[in-house]
Protein backbone atom coordinates (compact mmCIF):
# COMPACT_ATOMS: atom_id res chain seq x y z
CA UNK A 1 36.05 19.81 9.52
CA UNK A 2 37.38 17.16 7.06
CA UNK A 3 35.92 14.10 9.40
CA UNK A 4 32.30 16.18 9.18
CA UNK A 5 32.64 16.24 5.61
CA UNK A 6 32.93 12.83 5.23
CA UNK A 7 29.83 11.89 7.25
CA UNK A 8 30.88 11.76 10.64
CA UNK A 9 28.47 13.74 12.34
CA UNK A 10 28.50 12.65 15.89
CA UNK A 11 31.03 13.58 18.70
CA UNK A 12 31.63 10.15 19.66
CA UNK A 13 32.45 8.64 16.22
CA UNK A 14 34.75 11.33 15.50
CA UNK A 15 36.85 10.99 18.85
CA UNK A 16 37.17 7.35 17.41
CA UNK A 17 38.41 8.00 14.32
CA UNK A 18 40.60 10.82 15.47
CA UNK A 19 42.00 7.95 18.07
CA UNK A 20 41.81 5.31 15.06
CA UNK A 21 43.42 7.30 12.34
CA UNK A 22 45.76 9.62 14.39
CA UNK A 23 46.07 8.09 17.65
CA UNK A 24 45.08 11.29 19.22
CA UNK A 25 43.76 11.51 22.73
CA UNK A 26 40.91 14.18 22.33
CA UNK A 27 37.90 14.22 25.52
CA UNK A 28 34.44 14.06 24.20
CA UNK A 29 34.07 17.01 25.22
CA UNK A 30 37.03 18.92 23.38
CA UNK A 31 35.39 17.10 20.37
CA UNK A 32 31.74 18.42 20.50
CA UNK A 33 33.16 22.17 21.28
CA UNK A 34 35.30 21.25 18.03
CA UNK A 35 32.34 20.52 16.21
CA UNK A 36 29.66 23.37 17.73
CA UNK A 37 32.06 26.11 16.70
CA UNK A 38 32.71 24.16 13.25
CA UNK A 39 28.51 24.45 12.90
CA UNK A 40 28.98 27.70 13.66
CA UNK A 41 31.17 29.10 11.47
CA UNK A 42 29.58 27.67 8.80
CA UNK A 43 26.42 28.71 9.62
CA UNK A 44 27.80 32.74 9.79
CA UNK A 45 29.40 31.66 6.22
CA UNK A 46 26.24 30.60 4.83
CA UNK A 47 23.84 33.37 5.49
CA UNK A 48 26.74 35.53 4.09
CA UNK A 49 27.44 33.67 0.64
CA UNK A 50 23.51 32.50 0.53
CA UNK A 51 22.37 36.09 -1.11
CA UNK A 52 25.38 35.37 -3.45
CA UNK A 53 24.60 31.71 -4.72
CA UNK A 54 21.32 32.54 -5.25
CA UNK A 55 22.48 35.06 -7.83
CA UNK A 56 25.07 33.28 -9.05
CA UNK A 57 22.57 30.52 -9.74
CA UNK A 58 19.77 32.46 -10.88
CA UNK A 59 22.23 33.92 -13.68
CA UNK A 60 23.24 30.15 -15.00
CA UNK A 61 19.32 29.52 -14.87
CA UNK A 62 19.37 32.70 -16.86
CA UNK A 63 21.37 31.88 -19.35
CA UNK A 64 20.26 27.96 -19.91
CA UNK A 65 17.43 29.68 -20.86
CA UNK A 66 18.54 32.41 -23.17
CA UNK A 67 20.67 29.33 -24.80
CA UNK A 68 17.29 27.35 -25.10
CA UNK A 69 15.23 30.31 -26.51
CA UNK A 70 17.97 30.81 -29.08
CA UNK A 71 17.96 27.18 -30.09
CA UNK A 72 14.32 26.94 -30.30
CA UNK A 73 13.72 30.15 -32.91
CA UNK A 74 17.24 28.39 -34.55
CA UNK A 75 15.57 25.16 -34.53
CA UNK A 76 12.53 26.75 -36.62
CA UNK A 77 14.12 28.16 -39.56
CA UNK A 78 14.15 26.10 -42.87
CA UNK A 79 16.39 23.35 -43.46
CA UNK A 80 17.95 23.72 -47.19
CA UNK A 81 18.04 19.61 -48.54
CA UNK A 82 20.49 19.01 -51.43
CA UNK A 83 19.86 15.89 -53.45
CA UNK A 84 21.45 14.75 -56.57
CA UNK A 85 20.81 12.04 -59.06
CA UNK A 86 22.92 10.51 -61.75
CA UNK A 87 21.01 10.56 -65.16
CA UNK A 88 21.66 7.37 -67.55
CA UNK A 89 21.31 8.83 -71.13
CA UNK A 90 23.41 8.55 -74.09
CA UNK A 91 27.47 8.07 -73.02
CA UNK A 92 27.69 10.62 -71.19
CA UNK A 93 26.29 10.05 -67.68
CA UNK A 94 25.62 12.84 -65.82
CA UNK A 95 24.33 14.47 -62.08
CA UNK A 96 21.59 16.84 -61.63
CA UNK A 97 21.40 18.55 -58.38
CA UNK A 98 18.31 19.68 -56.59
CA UNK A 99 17.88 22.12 -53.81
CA UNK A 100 14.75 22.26 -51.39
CA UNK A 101 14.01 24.37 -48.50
CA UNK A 102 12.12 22.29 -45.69
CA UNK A 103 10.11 23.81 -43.46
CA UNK A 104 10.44 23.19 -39.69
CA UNK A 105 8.31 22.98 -36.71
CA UNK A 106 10.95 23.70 -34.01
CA UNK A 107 12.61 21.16 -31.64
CA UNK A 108 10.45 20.77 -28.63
CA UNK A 109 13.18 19.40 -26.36
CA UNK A 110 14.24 23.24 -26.37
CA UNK A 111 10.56 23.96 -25.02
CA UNK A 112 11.53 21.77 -22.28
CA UNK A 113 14.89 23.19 -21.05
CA UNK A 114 12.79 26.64 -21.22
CA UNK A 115 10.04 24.88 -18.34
CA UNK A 116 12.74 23.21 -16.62
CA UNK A 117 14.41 26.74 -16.39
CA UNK A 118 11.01 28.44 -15.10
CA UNK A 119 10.38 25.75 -12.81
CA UNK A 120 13.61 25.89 -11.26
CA UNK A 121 13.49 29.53 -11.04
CA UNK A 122 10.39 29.35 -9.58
CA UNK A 123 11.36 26.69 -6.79
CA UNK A 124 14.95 28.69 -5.95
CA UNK A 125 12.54 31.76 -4.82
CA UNK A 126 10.05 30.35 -3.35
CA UNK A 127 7.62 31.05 -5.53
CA UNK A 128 5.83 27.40 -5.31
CA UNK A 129 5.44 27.67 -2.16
CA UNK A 130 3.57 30.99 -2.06
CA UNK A 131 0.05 29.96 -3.05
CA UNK A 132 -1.39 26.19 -3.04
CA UNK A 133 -4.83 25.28 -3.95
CA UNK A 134 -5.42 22.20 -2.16
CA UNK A 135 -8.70 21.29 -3.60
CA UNK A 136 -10.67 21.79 -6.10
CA UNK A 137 -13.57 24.80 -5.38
CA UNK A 138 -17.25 23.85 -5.05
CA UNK A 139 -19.28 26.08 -7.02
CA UNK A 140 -23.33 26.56 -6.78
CA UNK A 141 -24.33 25.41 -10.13
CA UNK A 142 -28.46 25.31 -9.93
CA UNK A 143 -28.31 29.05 -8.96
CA UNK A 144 -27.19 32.06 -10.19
CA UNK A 145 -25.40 34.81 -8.19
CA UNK A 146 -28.69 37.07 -8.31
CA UNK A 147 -30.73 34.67 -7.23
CA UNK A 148 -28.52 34.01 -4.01
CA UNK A 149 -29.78 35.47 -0.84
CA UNK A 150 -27.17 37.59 1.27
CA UNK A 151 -26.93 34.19 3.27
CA UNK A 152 -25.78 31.96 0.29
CA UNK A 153 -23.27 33.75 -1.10
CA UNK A 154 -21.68 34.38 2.48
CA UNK A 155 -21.51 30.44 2.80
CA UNK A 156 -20.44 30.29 -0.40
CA UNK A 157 -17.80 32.78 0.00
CA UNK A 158 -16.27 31.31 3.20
CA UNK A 159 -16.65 27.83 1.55
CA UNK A 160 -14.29 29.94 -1.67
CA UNK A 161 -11.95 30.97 1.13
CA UNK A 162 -11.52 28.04 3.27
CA UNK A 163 -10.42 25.66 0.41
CA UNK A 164 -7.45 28.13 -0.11
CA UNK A 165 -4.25 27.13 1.54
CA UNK A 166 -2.04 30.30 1.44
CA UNK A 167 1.19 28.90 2.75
């Protein structure tokens, strides 16, 4: 298993590095058997665990985006600014402190981790892949829809339906 995980995919480079590396006097055939059953059980393992990561990733997806919906309404409220000033006057110098509450528009690089999280989501279900427009519709524009015979607005229709790729 270790050999396939490093990229050796084919029975005939692994019987040479088993021979190279271990000196070990494995048939061809022994070799692809090794590696069919190897493909096999980890084919049964991942149609268990799949249902499983896919939660398990959906949830971290899940919470990037609670984090980033947090962060943006945080990212809104006013900013308090402190300033102070020395004031010159007499011997006695002295600071004067102002407070000002700053109004803010929201970091928008939070509005992005929010997309990123949708689109994600999205693309880990399938959901992309569901329903593709592949071009634009062509729409009668010099007639109305009541002044259409029966004919027309069949053609139209199966012109409608036949530019939608449902996938």
């Amino acid at each position: 298993m270790g050999l396939v995980l490093e990229g050796f995919t084919t029975p005939t480079r692994i019987r040479q590095v088993l021979l190279e590396r271990a000196n070990l006097q494995i048939s061809l055939q022994q070799v692809r058997e090794d590696l069919e059953y190897v493909r096999t059980e980890w084919k049964e393992t991942r149609i268990k665990d799949y249902d499983g990561v896919m939660a398990r990733e959906l949830q971290k997806i899940d919470h990037l985006e609670t984090v980033a919906w947090t962060e943006w309404k945080r990212s809104q409220d006013p900013r308090k600014k402190k300033a102070s000033k020395t004031v010159f006057g007499g011997n006695n110098p002295r600071t004067e402190e102002t407070e000002n509450e700053e109004e803010a528009l929201g970091d928008p690089r939070y509005l992005d981790q929010v997309r990123w999280c949708i689109d994600r989501r999205c693309k880990l279900l399938g959901l992309d892949d569901k329903l593709t427009v592949t071009r634009k519709i062509d729409r009668p524009t010099d007639k109305s829809l009541a002044d259409a015979s029966s004919e027309e607005i069949h053609l139209t229709l199966e012109r409608v339906f036949s530019s939608l790729s449902v996938s």
